[in-house]
C-alpha atoms as a PDB file:
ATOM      1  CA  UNK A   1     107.385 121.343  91.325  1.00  0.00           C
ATOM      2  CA  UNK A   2     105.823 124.897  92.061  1.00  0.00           C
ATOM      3  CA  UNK A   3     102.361 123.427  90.817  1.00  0.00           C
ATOM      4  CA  UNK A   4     102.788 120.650  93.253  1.00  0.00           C
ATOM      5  CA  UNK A   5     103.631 122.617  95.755  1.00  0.00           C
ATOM      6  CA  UNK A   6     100.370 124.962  94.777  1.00  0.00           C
ATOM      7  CA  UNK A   7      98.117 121.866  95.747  1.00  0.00           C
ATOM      8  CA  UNK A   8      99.879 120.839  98.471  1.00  0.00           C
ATOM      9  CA  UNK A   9      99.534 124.241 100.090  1.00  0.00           C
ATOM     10  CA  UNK A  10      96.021 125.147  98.469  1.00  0.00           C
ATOM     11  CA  UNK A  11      94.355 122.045 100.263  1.00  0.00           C
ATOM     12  CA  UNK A  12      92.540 122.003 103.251  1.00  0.00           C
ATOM     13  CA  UNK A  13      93.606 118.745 105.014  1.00  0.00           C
ATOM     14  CA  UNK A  14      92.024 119.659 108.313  1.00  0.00           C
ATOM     15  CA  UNK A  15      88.578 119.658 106.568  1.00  0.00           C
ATOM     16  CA  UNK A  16      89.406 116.933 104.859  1.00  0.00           C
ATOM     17  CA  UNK A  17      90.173 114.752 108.417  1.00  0.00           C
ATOM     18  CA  UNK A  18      86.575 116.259 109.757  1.00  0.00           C
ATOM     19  CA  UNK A  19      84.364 115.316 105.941  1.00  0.00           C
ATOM     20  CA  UNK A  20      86.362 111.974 105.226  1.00  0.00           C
ATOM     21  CA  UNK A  21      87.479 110.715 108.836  1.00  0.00           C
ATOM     22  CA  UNK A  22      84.651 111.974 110.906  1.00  0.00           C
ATOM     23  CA  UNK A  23      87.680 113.636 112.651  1.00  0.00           C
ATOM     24  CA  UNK A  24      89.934 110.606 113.479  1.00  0.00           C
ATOM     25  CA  UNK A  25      92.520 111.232 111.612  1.00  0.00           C
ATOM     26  CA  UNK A  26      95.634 113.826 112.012  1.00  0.00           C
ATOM     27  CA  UNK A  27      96.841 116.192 109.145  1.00  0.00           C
ATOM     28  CA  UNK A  28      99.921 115.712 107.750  1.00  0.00           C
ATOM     29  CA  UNK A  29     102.284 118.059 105.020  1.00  0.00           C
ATOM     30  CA  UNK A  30     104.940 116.237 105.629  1.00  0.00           C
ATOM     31  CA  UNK A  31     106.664 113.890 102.777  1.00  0.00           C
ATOM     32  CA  UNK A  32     107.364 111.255 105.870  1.00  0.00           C
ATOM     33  CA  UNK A  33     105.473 110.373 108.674  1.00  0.00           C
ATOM     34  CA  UNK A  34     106.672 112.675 111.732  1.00  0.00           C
ATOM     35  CA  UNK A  35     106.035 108.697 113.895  1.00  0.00           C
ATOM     36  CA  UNK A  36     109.686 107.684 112.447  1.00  0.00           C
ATOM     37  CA  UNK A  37     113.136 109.267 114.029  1.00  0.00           C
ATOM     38  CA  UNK A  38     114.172 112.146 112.470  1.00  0.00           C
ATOM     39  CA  UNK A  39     111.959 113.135 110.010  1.00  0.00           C
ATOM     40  CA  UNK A  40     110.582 116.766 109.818  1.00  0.00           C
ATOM     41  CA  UNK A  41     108.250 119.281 108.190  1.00  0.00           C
ATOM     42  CA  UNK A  42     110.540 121.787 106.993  1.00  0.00           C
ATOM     43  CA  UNK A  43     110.396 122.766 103.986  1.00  0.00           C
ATOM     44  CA  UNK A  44     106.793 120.953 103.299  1.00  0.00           C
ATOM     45  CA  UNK A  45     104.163 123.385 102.102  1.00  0.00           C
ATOM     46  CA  UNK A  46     101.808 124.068 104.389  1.00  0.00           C
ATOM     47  CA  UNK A  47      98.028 125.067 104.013  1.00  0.00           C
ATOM     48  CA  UNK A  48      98.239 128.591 102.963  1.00  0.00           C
ATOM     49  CA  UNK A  49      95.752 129.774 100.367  1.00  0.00           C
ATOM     50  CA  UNK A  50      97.763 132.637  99.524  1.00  0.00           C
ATOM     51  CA  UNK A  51     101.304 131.186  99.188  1.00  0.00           C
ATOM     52  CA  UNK A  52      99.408 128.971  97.008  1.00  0.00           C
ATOM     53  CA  UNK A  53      98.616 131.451  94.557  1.00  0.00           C
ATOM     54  CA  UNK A  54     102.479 132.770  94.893  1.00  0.00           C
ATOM     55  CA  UNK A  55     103.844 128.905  93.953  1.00  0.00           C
ATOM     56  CA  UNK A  56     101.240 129.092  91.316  1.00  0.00           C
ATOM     57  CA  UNK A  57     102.657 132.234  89.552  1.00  0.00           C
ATOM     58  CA  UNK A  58     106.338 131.130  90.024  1.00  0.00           C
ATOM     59  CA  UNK A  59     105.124 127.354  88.035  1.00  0.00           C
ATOM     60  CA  UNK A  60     104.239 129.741  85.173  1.00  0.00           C
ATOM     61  CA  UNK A  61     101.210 128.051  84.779  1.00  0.00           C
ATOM     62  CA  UNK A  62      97.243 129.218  83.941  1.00  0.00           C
ATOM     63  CA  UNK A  63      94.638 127.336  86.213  1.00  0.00           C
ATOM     64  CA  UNK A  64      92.219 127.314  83.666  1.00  0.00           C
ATOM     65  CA  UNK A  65      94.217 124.738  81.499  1.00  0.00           C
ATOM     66  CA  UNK A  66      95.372 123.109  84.605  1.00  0.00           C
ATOM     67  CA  UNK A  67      92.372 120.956  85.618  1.00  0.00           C
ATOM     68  CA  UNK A  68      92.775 117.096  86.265  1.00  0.00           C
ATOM     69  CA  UNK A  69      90.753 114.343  87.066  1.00  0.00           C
ATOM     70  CA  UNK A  70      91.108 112.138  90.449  1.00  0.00           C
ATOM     71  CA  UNK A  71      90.250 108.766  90.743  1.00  0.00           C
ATOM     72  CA  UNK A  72      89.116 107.421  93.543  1.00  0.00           C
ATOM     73  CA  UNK A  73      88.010 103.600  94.941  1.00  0.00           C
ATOM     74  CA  UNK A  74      85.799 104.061  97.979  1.00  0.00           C
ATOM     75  CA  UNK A  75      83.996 106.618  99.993  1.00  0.00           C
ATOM     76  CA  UNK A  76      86.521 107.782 102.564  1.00  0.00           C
ATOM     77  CA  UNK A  77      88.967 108.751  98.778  1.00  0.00           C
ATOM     78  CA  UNK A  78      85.636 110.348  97.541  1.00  0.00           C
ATOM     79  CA  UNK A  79      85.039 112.528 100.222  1.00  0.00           C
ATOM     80  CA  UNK A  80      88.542 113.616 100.421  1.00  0.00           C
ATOM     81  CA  UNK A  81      88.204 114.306  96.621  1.00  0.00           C
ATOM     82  CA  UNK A  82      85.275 116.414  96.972  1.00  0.00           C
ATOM     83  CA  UNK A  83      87.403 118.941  99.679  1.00  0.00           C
ATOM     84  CA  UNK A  84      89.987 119.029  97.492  1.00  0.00           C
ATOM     85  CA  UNK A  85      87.994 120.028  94.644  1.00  0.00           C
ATOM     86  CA  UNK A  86      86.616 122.755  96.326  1.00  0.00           C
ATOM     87  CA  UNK A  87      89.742 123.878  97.576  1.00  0.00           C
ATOM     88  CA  UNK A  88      91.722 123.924  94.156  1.00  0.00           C
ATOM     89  CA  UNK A  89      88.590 125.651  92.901  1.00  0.00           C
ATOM     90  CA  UNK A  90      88.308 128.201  95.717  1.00  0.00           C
ATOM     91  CA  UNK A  91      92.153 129.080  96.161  1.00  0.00           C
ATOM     92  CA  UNK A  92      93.887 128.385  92.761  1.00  0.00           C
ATOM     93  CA  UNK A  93      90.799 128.382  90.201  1.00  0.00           C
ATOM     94  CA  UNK A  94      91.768 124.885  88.635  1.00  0.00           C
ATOM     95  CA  UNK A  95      88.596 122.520  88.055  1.00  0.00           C
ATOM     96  CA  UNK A  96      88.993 119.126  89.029  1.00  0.00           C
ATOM     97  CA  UNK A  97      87.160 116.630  88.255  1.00  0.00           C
ATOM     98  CA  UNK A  98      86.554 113.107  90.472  1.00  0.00           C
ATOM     99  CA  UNK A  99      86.181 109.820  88.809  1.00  0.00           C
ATOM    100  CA  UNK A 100      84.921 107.082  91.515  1.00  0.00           C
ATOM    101  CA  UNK A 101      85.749 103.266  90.381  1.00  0.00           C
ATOM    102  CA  UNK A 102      85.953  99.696  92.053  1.00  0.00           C
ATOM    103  CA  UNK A 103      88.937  98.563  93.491  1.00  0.00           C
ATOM    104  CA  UNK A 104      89.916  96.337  90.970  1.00  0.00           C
ATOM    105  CA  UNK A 105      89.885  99.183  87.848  1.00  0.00           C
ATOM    106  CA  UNK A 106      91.337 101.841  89.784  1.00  0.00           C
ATOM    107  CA  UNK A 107      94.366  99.598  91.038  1.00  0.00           C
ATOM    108  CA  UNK A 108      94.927  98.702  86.891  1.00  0.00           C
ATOM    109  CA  UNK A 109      94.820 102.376  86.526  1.00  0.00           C
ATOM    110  CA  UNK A 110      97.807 103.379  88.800  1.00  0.00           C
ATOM    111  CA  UNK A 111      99.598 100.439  88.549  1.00  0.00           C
ATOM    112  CA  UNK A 112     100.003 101.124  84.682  1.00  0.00           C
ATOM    113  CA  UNK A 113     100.399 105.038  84.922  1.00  0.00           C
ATOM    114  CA  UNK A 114      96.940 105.621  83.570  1.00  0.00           C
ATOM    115  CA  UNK A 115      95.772 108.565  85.410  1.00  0.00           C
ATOM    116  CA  UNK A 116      96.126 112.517  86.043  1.00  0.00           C
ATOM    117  CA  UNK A 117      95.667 111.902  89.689  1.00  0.00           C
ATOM    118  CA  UNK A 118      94.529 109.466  92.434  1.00  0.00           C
ATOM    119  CA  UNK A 119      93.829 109.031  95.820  1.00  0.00           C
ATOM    120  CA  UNK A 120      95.861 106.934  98.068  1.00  0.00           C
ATOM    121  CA  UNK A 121      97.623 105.359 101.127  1.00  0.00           C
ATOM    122  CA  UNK A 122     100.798 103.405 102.153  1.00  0.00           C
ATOM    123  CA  UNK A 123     101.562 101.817 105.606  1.00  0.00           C
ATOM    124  CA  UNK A 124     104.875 100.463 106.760  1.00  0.00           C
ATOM    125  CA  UNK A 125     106.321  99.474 110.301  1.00  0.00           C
ATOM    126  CA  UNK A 126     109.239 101.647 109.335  1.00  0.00           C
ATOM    127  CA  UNK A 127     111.206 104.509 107.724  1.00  0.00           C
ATOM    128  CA  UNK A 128     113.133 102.628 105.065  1.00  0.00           C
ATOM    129  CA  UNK A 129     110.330 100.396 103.820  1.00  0.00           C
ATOM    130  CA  UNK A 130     108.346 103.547 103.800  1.00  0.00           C
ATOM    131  CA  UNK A 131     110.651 105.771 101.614  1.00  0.00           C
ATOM    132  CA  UNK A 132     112.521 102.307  99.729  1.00  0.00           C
ATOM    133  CA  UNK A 133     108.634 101.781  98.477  1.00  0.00           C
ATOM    134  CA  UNK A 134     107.091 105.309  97.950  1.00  0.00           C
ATOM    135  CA  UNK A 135     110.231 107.333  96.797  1.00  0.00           C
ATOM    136  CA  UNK A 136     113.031 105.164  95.330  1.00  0.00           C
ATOM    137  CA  UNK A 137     113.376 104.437  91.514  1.00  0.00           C
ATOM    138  CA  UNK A 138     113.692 100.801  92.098  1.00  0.00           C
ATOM    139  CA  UNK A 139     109.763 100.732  93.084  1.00  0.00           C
ATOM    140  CA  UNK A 140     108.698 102.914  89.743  1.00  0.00           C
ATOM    141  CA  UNK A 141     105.966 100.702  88.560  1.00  0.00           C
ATOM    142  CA  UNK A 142     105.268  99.424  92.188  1.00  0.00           C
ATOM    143  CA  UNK A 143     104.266 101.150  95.179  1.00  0.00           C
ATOM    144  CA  UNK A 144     105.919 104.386  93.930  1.00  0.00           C
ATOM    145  CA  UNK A 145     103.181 105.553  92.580  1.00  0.00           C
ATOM    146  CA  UNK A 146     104.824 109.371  92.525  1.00  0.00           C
ATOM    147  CA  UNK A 147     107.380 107.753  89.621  1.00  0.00           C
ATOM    148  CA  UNK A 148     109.943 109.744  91.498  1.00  0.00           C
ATOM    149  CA  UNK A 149     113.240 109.228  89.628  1.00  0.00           C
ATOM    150  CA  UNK A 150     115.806 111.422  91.110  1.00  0.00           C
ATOM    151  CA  UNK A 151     119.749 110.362  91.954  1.00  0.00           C
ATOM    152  CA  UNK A 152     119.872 112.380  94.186  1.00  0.00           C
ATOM    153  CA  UNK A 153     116.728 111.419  96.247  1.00  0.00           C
ATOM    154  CA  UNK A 154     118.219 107.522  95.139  1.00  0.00           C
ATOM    155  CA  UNK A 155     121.289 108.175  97.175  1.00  0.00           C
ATOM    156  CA  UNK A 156     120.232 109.354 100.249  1.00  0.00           C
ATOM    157  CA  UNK A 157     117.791 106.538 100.647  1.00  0.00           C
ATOM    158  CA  UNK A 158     121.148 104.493  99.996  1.00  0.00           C
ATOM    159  CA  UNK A 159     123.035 106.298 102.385  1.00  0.00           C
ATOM    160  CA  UNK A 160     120.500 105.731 105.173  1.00  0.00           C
ATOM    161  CA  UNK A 161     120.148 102.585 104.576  1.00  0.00           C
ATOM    162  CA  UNK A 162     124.310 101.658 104.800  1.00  0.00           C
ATOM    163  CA  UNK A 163     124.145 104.083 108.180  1.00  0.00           C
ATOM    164  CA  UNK A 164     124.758 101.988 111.049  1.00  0.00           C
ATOM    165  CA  UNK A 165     125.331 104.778 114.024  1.00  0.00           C
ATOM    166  CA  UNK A 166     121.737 105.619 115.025  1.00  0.00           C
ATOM    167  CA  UNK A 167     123.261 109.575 115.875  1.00  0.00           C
ATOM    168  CA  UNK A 168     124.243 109.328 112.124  1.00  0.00           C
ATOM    169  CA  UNK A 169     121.217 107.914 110.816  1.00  0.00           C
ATOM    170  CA  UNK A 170     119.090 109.814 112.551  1.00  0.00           C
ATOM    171  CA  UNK A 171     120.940 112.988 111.042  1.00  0.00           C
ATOM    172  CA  UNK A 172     120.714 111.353 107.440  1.00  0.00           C
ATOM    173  CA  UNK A 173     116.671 110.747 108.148  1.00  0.00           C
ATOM    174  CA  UNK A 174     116.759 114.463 108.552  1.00  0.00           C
ATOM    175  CA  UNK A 175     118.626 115.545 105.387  1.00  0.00           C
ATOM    176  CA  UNK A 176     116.115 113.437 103.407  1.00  0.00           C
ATOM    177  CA  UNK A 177     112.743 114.490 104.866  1.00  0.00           C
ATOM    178  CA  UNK A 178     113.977 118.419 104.119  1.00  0.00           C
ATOM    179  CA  UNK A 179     115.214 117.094 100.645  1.00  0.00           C
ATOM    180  CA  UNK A 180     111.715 115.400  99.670  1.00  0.00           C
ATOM    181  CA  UNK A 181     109.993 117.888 101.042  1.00  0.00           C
ATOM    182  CA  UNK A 182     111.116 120.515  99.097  1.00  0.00           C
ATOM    183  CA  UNK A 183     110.777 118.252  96.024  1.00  0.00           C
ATOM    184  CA  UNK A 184     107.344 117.829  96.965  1.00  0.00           C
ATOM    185  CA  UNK A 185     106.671 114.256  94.523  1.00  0.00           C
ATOM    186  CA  UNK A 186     103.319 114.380  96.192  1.00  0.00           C
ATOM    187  CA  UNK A 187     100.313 115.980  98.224  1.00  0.00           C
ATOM    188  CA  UNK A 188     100.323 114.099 101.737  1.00  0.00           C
ATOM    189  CA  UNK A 189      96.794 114.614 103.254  1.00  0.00           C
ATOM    190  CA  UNK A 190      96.636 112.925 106.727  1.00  0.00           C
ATOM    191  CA  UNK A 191      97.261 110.015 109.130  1.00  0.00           C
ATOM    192  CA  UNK A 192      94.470 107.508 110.038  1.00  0.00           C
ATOM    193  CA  UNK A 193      94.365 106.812 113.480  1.00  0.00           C
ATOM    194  CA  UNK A 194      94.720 103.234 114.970  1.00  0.00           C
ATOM    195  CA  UNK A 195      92.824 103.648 117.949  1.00  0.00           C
ATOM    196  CA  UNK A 196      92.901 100.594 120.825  1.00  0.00           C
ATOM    197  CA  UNK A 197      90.976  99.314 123.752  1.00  0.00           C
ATOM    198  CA  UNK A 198      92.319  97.219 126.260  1.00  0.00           C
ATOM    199  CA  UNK A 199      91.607  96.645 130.609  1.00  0.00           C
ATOM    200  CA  UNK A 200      94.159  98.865 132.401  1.00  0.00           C
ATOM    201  CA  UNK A 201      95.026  95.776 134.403  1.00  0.00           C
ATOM    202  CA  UNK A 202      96.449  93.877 131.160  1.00  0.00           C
ATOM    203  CA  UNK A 203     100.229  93.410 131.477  1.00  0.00           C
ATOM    204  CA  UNK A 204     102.889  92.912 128.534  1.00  0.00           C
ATOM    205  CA  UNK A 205     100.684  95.120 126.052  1.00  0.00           C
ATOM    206  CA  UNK A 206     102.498  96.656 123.563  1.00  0.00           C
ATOM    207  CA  UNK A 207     101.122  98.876 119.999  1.00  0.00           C
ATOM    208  CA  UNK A 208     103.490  99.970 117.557  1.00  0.00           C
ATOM    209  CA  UNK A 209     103.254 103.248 116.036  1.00  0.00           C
ATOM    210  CA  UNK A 210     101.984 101.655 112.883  1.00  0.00           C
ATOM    211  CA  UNK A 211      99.303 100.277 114.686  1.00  0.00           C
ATOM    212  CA  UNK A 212     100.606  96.282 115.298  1.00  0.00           C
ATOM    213  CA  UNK A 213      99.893  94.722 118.924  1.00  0.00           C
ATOM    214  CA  UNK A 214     102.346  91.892 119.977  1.00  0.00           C
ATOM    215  CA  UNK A 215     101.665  89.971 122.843  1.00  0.00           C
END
């Protein structure tokens, strides 16, 4: 977990929005999306070359036997790689290596475990199908793609799930996001945005946070 939490806070996601995104994106450290009720940051690492170097020394860990290969399936996933590799190299010493691929090998790859690392992204229209699919053990071999297997982290996505008072669910959305971010199962980077141009004069428009437009 302290190693994780070394990348997560050794990264530079705000250069990563600007060399990847072209700057249309927004940085994101934590676990969940901040667009769902009742999530939060705390306890996510946050960039911070030096606290990276302290989570470092508390994982016990050398850097120079702690390089890794990501793989990555397009250009946006290769120029994030590249900002991350000099980050990890600048503020922790580990040397990482990127691997670019078509779609079709790399999804093979971490669909059957076979990788250090990878680059990725998950959408979802909301908070349950977002955490049911990245973070519960039921999805191992899925879209969890973190092969988080935790009980505990189990439960409370089973707790929120049964909640029907929105005060109490909202409170239990909480609990989690402070939970998995201190567990740290993975390095969020950013959040694409959906951008959307439409005559003021249009009536009935409506665009979700994840980007949908009903009429």
């Amino acid at each position: 977990k302290d190693f994780r939490k070394a990348n997560a806070a050794a990264i530079d996601k705000a250069a990563i929005v600007q060399v990847a995104l072209n700057g249309d994106g927004t940085p994101v450290d934590a676990m969940v999306p901040d667009c769902f009720p009742g999530t939060t940051a705390e306890n996510a690492p946050i960039y911070d070359p030096e606290q990276a170097k302290a989570y470092l020394e508390a994982s016990g860990l050398d850097p120079a036997e702690c390089g890794f290969t990501i793989i990555c399936s397009d250009e946006i996933k290769l120029r994030s790689g590249q900002v991350i590799q000099s980050s990890l190299k600048e503020n922790l010493g580990v040397e990482v290596q990127l691997e670019s691929m078509d779609l079709s090998t790399y999804l093979d790859a971490v669909m059957s475990g076979n990788y250090e690392a990878a680059l990725g992204g998950f959408t979802s229209s909301d908070f349950l199908g977002y955490v049911q699919g990245i973070y519960h053990s039921d999805s191992i071999n899925a879209s969890n793609k973190t092969r988080t297997n935790d009980p505990e982290i189990d439960a409370m996505i089973e707790g929120i799930q049964a909640a029907l008072d929105p005060a109490e669910r909202e409170a239990l959305v909480t609990e989690f996001s402070k939970a998995i971010n201190e567990l740290c199962p993975q390095v969020p980077l950013y959040m694409s945005n959906n951008t959307r141009a439409y005559n003021s004069a249009l009536q009935g428009f409506n665009c979700n946070a994840a980007g949908t437009t009903y009429y």
